[in-house]
C-alpha atoms as a PDB file:
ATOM      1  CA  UNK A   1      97.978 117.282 113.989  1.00  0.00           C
ATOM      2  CA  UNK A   2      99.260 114.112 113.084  1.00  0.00           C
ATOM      3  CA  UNK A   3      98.865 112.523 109.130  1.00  0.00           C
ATOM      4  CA  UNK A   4      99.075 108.704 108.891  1.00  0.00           C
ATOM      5  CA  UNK A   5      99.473 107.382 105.342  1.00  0.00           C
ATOM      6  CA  UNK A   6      99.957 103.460 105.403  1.00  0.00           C
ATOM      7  CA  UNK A   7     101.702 101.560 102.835  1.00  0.00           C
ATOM      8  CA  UNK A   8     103.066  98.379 101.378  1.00  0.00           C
ATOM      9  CA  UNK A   9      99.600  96.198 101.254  1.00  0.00           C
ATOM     10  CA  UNK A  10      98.920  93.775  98.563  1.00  0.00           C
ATOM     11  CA  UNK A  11      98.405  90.050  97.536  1.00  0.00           C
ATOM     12  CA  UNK A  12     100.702  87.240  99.162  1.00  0.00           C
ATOM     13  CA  UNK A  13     100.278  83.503  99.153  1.00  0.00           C
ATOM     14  CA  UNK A  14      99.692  81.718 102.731  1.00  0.00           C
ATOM     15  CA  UNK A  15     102.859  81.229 104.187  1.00  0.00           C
ATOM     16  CA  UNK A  16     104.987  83.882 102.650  1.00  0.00           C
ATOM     17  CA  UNK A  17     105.689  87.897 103.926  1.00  0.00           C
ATOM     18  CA  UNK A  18     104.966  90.793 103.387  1.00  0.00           C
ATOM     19  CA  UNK A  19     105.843  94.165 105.547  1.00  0.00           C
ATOM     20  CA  UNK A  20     103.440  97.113 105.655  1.00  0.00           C
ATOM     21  CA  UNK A  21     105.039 100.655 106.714  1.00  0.00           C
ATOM     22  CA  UNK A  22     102.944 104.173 108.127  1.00  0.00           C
ATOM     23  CA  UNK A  23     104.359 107.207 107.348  1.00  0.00           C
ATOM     24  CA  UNK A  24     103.552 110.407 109.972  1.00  0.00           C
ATOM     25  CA  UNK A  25     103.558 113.654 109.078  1.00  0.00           C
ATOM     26  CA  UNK A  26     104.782 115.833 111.755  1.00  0.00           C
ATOM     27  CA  UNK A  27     107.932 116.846 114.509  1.00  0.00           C
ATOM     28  CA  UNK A  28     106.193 114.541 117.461  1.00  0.00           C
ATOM     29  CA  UNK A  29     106.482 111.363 115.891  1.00  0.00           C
ATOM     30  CA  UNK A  30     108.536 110.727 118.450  1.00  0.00           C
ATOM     31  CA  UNK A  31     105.967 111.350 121.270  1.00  0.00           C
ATOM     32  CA  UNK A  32     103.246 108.466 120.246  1.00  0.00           C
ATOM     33  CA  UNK A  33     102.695 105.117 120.718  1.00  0.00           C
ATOM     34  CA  UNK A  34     101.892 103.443 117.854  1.00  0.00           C
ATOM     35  CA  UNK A  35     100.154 100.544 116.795  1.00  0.00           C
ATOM     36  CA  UNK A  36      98.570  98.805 114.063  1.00  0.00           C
ATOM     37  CA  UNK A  37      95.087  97.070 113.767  1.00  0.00           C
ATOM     38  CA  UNK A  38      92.760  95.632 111.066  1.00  0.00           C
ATOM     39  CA  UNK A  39      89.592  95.092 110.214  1.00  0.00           C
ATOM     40  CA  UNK A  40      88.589  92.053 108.081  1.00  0.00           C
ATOM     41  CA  UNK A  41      84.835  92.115 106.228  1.00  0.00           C
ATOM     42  CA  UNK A  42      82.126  91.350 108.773  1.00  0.00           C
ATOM     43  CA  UNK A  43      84.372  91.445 111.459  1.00  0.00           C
ATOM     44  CA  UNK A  44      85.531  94.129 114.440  1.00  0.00           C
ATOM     45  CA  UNK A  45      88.757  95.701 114.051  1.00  0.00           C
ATOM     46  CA  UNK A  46      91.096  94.374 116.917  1.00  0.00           C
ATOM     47  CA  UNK A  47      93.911  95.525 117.738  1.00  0.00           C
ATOM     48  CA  UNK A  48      97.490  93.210 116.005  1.00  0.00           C
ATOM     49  CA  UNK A  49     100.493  95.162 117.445  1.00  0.00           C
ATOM     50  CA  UNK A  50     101.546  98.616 119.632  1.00  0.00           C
ATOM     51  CA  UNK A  51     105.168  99.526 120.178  1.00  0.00           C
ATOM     52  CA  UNK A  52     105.791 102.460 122.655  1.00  0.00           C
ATOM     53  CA  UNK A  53     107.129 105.629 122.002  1.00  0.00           C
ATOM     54  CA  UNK A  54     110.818 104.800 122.410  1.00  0.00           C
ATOM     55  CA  UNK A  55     110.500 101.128 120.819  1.00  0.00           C
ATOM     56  CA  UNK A  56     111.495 100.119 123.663  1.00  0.00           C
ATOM     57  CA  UNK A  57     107.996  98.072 124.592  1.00  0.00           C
ATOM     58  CA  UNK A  58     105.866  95.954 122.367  1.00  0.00           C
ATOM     59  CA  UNK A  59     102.534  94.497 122.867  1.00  0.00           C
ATOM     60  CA  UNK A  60     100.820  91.222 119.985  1.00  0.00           C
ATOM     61  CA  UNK A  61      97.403  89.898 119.906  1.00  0.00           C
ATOM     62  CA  UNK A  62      97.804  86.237 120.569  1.00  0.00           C
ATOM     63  CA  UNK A  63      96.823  85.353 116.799  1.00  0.00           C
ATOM     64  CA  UNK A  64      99.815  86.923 115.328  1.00  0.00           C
ATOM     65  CA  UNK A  65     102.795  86.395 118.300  1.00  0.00           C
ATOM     66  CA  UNK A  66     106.023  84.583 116.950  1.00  0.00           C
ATOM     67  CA  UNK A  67     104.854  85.502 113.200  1.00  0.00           C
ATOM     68  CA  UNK A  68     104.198  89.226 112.995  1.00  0.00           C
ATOM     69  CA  UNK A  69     106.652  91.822 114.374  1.00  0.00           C
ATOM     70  CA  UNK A  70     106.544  95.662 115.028  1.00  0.00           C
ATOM     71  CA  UNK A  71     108.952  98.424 114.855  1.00  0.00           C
ATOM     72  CA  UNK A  72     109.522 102.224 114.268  1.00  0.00           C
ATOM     73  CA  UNK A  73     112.045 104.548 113.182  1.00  0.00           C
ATOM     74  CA  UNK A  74     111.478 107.458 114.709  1.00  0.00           C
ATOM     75  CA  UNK A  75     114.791 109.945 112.532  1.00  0.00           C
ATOM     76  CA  UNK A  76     112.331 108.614 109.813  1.00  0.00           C
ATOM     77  CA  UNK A  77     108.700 109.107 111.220  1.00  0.00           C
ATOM     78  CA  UNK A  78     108.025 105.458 110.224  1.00  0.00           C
ATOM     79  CA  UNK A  79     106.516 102.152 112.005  1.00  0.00           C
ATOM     80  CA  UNK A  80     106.496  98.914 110.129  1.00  0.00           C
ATOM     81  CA  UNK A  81     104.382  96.042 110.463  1.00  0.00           C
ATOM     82  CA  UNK A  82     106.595  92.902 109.426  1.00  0.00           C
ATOM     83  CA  UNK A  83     103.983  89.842 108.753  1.00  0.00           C
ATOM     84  CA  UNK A  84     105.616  86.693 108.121  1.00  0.00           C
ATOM     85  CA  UNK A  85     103.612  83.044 107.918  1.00  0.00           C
ATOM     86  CA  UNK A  86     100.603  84.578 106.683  1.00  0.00           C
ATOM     87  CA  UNK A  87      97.692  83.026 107.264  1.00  0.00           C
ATOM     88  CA  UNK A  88      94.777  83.631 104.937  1.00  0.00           C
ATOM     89  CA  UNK A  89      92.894  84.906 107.979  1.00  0.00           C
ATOM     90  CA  UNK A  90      95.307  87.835 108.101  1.00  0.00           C
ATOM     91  CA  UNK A  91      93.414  89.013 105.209  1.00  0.00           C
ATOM     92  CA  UNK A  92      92.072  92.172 106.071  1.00  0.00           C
ATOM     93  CA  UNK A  93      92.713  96.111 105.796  1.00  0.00           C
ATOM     94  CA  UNK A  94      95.281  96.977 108.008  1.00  0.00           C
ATOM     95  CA  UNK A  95      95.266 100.629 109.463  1.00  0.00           C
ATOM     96  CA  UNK A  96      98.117 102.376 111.822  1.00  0.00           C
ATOM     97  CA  UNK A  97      97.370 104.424 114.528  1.00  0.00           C
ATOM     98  CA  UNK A  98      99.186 107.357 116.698  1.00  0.00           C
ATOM     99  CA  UNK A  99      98.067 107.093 120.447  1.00  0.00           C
ATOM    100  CA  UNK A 100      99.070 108.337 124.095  1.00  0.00           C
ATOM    101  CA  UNK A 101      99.503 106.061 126.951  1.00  0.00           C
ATOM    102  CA  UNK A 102      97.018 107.058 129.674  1.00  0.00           C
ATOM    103  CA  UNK A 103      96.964 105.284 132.606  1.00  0.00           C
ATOM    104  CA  UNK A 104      96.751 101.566 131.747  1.00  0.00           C
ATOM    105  CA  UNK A 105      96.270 101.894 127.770  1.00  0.00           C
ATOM    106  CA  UNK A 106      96.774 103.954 124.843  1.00  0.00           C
ATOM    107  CA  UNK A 107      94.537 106.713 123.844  1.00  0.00           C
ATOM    108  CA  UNK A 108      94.332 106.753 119.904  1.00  0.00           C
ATOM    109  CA  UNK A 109      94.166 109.950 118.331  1.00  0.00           C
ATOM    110  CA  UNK A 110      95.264 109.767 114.647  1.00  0.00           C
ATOM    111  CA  UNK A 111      94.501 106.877 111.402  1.00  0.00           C
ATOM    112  CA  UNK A 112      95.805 106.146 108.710  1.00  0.00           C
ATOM    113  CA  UNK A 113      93.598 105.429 105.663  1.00  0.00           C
ATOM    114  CA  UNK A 114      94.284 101.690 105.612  1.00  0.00           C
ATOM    115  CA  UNK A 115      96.268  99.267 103.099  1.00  0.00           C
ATOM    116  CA  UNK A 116      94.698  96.002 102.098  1.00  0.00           C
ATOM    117  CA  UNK A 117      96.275  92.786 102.730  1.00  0.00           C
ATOM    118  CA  UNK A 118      94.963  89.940 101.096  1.00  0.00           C
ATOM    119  CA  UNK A 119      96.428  85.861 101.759  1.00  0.00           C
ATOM    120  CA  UNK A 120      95.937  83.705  99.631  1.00  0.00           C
ATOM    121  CA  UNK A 121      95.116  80.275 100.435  1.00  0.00           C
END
């Protein structure tokens, strides 16, 4: 079993930064892919970013490439969502996940409870 707890949300202007971090509970941190995704009101959550297991391969919805970047320490049980250029349609709650690569995607198996980010225009 696997605990997510997400944090580091809050209220930023458009154009300014903000980094969100996901905390795992657990010895097999180490052993998932992670990623994050959000969910904005009225809208589907979609997937933002996945890094692999090692770190060593990362993966950005088109929206957010060249302004958002993803990383994890794994001695730390920790992946980071670094958001930079906000855009007040980046509002929306933003929830990690813990997932296995099978076959040609990841399998998610564990969320976190979510952390609200909210741009300002």
């Amino acid at each position: 079993q696997v605990q997510l707890v997400e944090s580091g949300g809050g209220l930023v202007q458009a154009g300014g930064s903000l980094r969100v971090s996901c905390v795992a509970s657990g010895r097999t941190f180490s052993s998932y892919g992670m990623g994050w995704f959000r969910q904005a009101p009225g809208k589907e959550r979609e997937s933002v970013a996945t890094i692999s297991s090692s770190g060593s391969r990362t993966t950005y919805v088109d929206s957010v490439k060249g302004r958002f970047t993803i990383s994890r320490d794994n001695a730390k049980n920790t992946v980071f969502l670094r958001m930079d250029s906000l855009k007040p349609e980046d509002t929306a709650v933003y929830y990690c996940a813990a997932g296995i690569w099978i076959g040609i995607r990841y399998t998610w198996h564990y969320w976190g409870q979510g952390t609200q980010v909210t741009v300002s225009s």
